[in-house]
Protein backbone atom coordinates (compact mmCIF):
# COMPACT_ATOMS: atom_id res chain seq x y z
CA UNK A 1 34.10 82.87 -19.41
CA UNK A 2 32.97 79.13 -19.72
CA UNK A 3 29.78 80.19 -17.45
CA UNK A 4 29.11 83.31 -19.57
CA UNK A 5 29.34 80.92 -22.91
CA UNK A 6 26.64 78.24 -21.08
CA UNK A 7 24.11 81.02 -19.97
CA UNK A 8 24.27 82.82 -23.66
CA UNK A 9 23.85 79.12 -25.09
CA UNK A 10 20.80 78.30 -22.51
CA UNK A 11 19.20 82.01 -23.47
CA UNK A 12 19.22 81.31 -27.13
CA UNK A 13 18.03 77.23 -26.95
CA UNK A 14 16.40 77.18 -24.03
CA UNK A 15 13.36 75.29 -25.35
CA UNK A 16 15.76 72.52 -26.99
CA UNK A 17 16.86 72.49 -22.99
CA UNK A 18 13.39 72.22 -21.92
CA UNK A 19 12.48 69.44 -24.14
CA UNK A 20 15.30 67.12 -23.55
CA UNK A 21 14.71 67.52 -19.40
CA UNK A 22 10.91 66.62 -20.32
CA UNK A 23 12.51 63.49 -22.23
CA UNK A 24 14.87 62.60 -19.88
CA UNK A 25 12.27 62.56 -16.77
CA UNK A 26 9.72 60.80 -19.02
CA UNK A 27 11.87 58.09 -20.21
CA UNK A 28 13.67 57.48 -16.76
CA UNK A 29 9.97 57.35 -14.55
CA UNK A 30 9.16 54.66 -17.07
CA UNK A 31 12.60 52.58 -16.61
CA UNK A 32 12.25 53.31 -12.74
CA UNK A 33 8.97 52.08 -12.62
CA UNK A 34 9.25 48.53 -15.03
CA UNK A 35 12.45 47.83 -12.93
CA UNK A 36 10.49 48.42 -9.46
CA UNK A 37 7.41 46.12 -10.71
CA UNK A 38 10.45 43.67 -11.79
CA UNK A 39 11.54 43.46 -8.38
CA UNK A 40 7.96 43.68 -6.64
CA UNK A 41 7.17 40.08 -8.76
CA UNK A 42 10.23 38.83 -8.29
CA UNK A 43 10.28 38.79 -4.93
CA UNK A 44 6.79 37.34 -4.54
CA UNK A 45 8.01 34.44 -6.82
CA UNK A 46 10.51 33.69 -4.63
CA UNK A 47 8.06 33.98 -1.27
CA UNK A 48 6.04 30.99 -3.31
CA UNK A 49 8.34 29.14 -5.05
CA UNK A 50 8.70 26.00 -2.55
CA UNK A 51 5.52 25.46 -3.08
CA UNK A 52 5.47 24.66 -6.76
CA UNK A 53 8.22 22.33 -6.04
CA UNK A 54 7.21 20.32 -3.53
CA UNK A 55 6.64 16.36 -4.22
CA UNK A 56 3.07 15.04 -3.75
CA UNK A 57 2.09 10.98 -3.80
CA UNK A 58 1.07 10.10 -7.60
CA UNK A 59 -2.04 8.85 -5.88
CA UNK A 60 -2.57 12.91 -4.08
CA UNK A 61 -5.59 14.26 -5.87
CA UNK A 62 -3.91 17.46 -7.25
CA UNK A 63 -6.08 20.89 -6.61
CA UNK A 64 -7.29 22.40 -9.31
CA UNK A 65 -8.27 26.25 -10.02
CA UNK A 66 -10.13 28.04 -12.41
CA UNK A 67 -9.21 31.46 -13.56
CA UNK A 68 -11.45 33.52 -14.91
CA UNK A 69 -10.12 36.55 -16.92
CA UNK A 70 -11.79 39.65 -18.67
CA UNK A 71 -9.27 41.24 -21.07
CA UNK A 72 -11.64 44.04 -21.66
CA UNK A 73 -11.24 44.77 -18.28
CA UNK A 74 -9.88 48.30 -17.44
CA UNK A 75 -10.43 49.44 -20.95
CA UNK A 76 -8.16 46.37 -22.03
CA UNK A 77 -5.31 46.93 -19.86
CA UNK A 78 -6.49 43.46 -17.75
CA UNK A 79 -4.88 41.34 -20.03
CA UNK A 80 -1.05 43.00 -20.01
CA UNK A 81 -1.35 43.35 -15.59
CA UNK A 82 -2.15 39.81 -15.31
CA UNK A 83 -0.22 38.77 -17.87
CA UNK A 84 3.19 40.47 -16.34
CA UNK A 85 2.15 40.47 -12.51
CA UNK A 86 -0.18 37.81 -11.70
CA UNK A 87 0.54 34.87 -14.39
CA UNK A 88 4.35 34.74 -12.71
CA UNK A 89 2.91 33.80 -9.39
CA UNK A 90 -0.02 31.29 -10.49
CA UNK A 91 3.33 29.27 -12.42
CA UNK A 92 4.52 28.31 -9.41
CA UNK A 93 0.92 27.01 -7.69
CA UNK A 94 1.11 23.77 -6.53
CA UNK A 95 -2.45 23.49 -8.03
CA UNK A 96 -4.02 22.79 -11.48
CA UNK A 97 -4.62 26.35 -13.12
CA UNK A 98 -6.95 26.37 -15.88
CA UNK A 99 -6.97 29.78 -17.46
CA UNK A 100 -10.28 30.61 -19.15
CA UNK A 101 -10.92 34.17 -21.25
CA UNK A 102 -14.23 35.73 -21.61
CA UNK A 103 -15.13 36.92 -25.41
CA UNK A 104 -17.93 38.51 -24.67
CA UNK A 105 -20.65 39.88 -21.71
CA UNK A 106 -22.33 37.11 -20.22
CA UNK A 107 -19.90 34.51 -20.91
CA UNK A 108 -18.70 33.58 -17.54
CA UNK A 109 -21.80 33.76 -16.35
CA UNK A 110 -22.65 30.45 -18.65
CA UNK A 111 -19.50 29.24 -18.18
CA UNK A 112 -20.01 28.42 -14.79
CA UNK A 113 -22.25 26.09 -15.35
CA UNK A 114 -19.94 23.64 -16.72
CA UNK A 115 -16.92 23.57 -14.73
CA UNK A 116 -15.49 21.06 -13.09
CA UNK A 117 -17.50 20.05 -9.80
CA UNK A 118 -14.43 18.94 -8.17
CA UNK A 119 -13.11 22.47 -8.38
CA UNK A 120 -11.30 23.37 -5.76
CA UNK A 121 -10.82 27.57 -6.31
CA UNK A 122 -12.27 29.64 -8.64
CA UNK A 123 -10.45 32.92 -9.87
CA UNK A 124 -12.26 36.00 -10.66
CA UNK A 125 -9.33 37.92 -12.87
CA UNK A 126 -11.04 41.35 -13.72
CA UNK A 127 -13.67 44.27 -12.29
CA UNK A 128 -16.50 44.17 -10.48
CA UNK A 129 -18.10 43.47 -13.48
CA UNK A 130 -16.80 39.82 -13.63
CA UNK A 131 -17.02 39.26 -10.47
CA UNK A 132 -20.93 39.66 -10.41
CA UNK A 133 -20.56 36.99 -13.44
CA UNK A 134 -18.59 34.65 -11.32
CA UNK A 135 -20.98 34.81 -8.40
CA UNK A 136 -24.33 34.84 -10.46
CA UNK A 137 -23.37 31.95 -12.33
CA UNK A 138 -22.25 29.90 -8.97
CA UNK A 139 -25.17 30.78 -7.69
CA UNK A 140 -27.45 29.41 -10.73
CA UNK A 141 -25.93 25.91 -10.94
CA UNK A 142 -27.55 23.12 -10.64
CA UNK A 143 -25.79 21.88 -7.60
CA UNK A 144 -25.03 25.36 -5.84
CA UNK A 145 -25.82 24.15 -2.79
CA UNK A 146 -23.20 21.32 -2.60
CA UNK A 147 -20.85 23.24 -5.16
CA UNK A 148 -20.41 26.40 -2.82
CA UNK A 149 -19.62 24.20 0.50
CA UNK A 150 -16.42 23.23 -1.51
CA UNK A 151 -15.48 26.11 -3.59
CA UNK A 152 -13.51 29.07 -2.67
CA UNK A 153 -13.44 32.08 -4.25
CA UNK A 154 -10.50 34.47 -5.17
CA UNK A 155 -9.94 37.92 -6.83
CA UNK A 156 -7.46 39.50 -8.67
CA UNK A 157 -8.17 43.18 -8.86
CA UNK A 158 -7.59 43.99 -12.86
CA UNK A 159 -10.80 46.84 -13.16
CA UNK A 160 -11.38 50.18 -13.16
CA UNK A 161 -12.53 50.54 -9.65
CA UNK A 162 -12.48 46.90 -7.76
CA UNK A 163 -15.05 48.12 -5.23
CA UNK A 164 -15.36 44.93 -3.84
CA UNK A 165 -11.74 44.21 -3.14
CA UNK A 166 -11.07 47.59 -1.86
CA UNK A 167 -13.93 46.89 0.68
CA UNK A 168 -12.57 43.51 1.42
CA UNK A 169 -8.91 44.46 2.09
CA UNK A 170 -8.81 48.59 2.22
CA UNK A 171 -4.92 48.57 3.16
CA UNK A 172 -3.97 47.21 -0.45
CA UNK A 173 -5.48 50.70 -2.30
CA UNK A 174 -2.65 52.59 -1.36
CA UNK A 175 -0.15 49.88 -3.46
CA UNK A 176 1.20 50.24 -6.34
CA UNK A 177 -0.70 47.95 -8.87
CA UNK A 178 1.99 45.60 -9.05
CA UNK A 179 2.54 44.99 -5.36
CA UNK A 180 -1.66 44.96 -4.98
CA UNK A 181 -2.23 42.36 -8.29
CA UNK A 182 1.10 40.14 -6.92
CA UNK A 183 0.03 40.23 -3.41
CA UNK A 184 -3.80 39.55 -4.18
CA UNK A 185 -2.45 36.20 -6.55
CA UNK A 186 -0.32 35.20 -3.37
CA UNK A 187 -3.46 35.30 -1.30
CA UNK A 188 -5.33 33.36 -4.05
CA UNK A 189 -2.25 30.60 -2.96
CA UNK A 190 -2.19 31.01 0.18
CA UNK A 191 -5.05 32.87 2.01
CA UNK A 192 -8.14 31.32 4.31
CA UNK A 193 -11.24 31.27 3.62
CA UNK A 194 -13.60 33.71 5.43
CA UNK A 195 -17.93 33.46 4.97
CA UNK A 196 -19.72 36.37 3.28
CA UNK A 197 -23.57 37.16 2.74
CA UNK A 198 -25.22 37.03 -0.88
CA UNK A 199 -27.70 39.85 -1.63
CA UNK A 200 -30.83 37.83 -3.15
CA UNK A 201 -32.65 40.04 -5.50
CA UNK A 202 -35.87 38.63 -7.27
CA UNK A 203 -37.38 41.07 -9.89
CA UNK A 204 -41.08 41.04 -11.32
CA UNK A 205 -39.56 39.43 -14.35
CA UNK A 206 -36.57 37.75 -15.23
CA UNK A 207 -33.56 35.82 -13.22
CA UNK A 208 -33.50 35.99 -10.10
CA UNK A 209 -29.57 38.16 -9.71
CA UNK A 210 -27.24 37.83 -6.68
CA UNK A 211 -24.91 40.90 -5.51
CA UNK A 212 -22.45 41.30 -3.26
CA UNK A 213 -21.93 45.05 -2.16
CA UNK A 214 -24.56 47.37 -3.27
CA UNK A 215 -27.45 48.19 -5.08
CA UNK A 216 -28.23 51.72 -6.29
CA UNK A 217 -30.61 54.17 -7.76
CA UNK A 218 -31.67 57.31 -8.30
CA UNK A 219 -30.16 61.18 -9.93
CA UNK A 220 -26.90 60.49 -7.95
CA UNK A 221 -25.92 56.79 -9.67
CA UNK A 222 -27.06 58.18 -13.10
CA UNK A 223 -24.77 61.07 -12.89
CA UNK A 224 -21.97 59.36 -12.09
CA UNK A 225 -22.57 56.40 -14.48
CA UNK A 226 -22.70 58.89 -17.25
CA UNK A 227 -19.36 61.08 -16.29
CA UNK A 228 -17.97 58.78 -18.92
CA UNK A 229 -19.27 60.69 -21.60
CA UNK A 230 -17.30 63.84 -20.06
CA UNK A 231 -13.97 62.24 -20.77
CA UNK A 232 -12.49 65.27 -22.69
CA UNK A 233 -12.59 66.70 -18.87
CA UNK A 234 -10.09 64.32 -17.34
CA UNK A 235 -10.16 64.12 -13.81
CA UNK A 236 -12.89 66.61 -13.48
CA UNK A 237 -15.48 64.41 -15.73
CA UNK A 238 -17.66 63.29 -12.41
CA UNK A 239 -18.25 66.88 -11.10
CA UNK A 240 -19.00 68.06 -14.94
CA UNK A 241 -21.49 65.26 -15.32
CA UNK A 242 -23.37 66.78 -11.84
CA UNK A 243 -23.29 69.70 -13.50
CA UNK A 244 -24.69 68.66 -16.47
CA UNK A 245 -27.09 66.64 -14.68
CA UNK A 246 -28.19 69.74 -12.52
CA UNK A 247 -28.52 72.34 -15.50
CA UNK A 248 -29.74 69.89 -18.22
CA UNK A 249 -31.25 66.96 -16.50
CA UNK A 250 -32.97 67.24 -13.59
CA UNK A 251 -34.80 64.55 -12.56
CA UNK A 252 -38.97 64.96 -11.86
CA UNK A 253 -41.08 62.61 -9.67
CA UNK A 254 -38.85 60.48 -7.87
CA UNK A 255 -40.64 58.57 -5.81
CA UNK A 256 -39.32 55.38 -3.84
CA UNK A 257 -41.98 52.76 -2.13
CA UNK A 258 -40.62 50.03 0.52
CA UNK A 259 -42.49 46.86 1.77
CA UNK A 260 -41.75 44.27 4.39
CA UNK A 261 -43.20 41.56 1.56
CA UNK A 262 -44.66 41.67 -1.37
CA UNK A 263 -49.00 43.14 -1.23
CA UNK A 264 -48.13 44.53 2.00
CA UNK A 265 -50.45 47.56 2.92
CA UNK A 266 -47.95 48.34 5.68
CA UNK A 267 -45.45 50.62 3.53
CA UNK A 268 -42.79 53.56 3.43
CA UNK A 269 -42.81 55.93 0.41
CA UNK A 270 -40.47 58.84 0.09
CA UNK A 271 -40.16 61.45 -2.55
CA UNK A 272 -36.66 60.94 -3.65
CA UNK A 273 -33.41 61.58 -5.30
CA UNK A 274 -33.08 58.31 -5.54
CA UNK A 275 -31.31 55.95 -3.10
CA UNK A 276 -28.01 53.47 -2.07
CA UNK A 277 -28.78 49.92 -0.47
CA UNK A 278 -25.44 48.28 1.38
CA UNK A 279 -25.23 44.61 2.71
CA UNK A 280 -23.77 44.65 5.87
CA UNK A 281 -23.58 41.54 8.10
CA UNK A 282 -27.41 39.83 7.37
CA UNK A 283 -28.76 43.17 7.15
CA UNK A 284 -29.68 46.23 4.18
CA UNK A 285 -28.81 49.36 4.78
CA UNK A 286 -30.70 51.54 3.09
CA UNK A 287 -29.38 55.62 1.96
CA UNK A 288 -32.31 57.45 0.59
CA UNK A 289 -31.64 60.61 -0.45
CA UNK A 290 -34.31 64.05 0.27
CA UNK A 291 -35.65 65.49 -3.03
CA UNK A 292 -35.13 68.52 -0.88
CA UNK A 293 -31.72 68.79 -2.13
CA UNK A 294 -30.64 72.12 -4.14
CA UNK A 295 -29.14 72.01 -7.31
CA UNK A 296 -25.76 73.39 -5.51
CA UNK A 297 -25.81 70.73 -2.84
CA UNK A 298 -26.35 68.22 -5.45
CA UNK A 299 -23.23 69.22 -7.36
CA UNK A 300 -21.12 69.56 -4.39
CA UNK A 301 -22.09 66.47 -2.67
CA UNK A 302 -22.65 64.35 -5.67
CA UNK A 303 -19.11 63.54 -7.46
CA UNK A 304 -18.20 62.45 -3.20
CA UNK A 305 -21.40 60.04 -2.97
CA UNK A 306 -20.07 58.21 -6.17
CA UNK A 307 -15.93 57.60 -5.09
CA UNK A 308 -16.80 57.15 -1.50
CA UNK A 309 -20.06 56.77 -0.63
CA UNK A 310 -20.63 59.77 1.41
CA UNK A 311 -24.02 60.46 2.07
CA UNK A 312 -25.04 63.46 0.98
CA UNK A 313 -27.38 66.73 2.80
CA UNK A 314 -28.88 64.78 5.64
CA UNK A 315 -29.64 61.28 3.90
CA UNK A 316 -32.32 58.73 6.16
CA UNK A 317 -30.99 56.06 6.78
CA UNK A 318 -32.95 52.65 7.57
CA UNK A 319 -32.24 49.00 7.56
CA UNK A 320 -34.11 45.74 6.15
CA UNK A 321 -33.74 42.14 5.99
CA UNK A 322 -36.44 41.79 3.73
CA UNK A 323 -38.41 43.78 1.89
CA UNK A 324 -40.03 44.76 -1.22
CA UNK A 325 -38.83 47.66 -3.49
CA UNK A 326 -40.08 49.63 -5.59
CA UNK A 327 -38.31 52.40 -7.29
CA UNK A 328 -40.86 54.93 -9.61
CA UNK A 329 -39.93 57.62 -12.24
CA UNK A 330 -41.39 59.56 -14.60
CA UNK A 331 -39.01 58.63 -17.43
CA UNK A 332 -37.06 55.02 -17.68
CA UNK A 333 -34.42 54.74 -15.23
CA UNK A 334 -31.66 52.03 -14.25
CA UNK A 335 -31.19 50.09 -11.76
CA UNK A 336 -26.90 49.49 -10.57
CA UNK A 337 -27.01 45.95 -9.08
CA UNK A 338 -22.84 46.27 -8.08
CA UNK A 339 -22.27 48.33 -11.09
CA UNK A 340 -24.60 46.50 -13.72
CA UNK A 341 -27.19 48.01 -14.97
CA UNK A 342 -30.64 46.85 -15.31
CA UNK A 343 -34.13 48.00 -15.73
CA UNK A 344 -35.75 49.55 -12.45
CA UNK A 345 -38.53 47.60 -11.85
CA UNK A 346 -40.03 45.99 -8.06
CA UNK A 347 -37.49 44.24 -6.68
CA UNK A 348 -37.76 41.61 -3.50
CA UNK A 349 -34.39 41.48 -2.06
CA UNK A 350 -33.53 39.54 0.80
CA UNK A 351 -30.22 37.79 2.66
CA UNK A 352 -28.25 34.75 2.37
CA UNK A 353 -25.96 35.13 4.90
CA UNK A 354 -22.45 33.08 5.00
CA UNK A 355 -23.27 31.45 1.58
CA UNK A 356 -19.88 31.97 -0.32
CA UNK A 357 -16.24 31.21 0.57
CA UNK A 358 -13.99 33.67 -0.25
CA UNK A 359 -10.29 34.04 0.37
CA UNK A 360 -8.53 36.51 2.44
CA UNK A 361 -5.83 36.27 5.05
């Protein structure tokens, strides 16, 4: 009888059923997940916590750190992360920690100028984005060469993407953000430093700019740069933005011309999608794409090329370790120098291998 009662009950309210489930699951995945970050940091704190509380001589020059942070970072979610999973663990460094937040673009960049010579570790808290600040604006000082024989060089992943520290420690992608941001402060604490190569890239005009992973061109890199505009699409906002790119805005008269040095009669030039240059070890690797591609193959392939750098319907592939480039269009494009954009123009890149300190395990 009681049975009959619930089933006629569940017929006639079922959506007042329905909605409370919804609630309930909602509302307990969010308590589930605050109280498994809780532990996550928690426990990381306590791996560290000896070391804030250890005695040094009052005559012990004490370490000091700068941390760099970009609360725009992530569409402004940088801020919160660091503030609940990565300031917890820097407490209990048994270094200075100077915490410095950018206001605007090109901030750190300057800022960097005027730290502290006697820095001992410098913090990149952000993207990829402020990372390329960090390193530029090492790289311009005054005394860079001196500066970066003493300097090391952490990151806290707080972007969007975090390229760079997914390519320097792939295991941590699969974490949950809590366990990857607490773990990557530990390392910051703890970690050794390893050498890595500087891309050197010297346009016609302007400053001189310094990467670190990859520099990119062409239909591919626009399309995914503008999948942003797609948002309404969710998930499905990259392959949309091939599409679009495909139907609406096909690129004409791609051409890309590579040198050995600058007035060299000795060159390569390609008619071209466009193309994907990779530091790797004191070399470039260079992906240039066929402007044989189909519209199809450009949709199917494309939205892979820009999450994980597949390349695409046969791509050459060459390597440099200087040269001269010299990307040509039709129309204006943009050059991604490890996600920034900038004006595509002749570019002489070359290799400084082993110049900055970074810290890993």
């Amino acid at each position: 009888m009681a049975t009959s009662v619930a089933a006629r009950h569940f017929r006639k309210y079922w959506k007042r059923y329905v909605f409370g489930l919804g609630v309930y699951t909602l509302v307990s995945n969010i308590v589930i997940k605050r109280y498994r970050d809780k532990v996550i940091i928690r426990h990381l704190c306590s791996d560290v916590s000896g070391r804030g509380k250890q005695r040094h001589p009052a005559t012990e020059n004490v370490k000091k750190a700068y941390v760099f942070l970009n609360p725009t970072a992530n569409n402004g979610d940088a801020k919160g992360k660091f503030q609940k999973f990565a300031a917890p663990i820097l407490n209990l460094a048994e270094f200075e920690v100077i915490l410095i937040e950018s206001e605007y673009s090109g901030q750190i960049r300057t800022l960097m100028g005027y730290i502290d010579p006697k820095t001992d570790i410098i913090v990149a808290a952000g993207g990829d984005g402020t990372l390329f600040e960090v390193v530029n604006g090492l790289m311009r000082r005054y005394d860079a060469e001196r500066f970066m024989n003493s300097v090391r060089i952490g990151v806290i992943p707080l972007g969007k993407e975090n390229r760079f520290f997914n390519h320097l420690f792939p295991d941590q992608t699969t974490k949950l953000p809590s366990r990857m941001i607490g773990e990557a402060t530990k390392m910051v604490m703890e970690g050794d430093s390893y050498p890595m190569s500087v891309m050197q890239l010297c346009p016609k005009e302007g400053k001189t700019l310094y990467a670190l992973q990859q520099a990119s061109w062409g239909a591919f890199k626009h399309a995914y740069d503008r999948r942003d505009r797609f948002w309404i699409f969710g998930p499905l906002r990259s392959l949309i933005s091939h599409i679009y790119t495909a139907v609406r805005a096909w690129p004409e008269n791609y051409q890309l011309l590579i040198a050995t040095q600058a007035q060299d009669s000795n060159f390569q030039l390609w008619d071209t999608l466009g193309f994907d240059m990779h530091l790797k070890g004191s070399e470039f690797f260079f992906t240039i794409w066929p402007n044989s591609i189909t519209k199809w193959d450009f949709i199917k392939h494309g939205w892979q090329v820009g999450k994980s750098r597949i390349s695409p319907c046969k791509a050459t592939t060459i390597s440099k370790q200087r040269c001269v480039i010299s990307p040509r269009s039709s129309q204006e494009t943009w050059l991604s120098i490890d996600g920034e954009l900038y004006e595509a123009t002749t570019i002489e890149a070359s290799v400084l291998p082993n110049r900055l300190q970074f810290i890993a395990r």
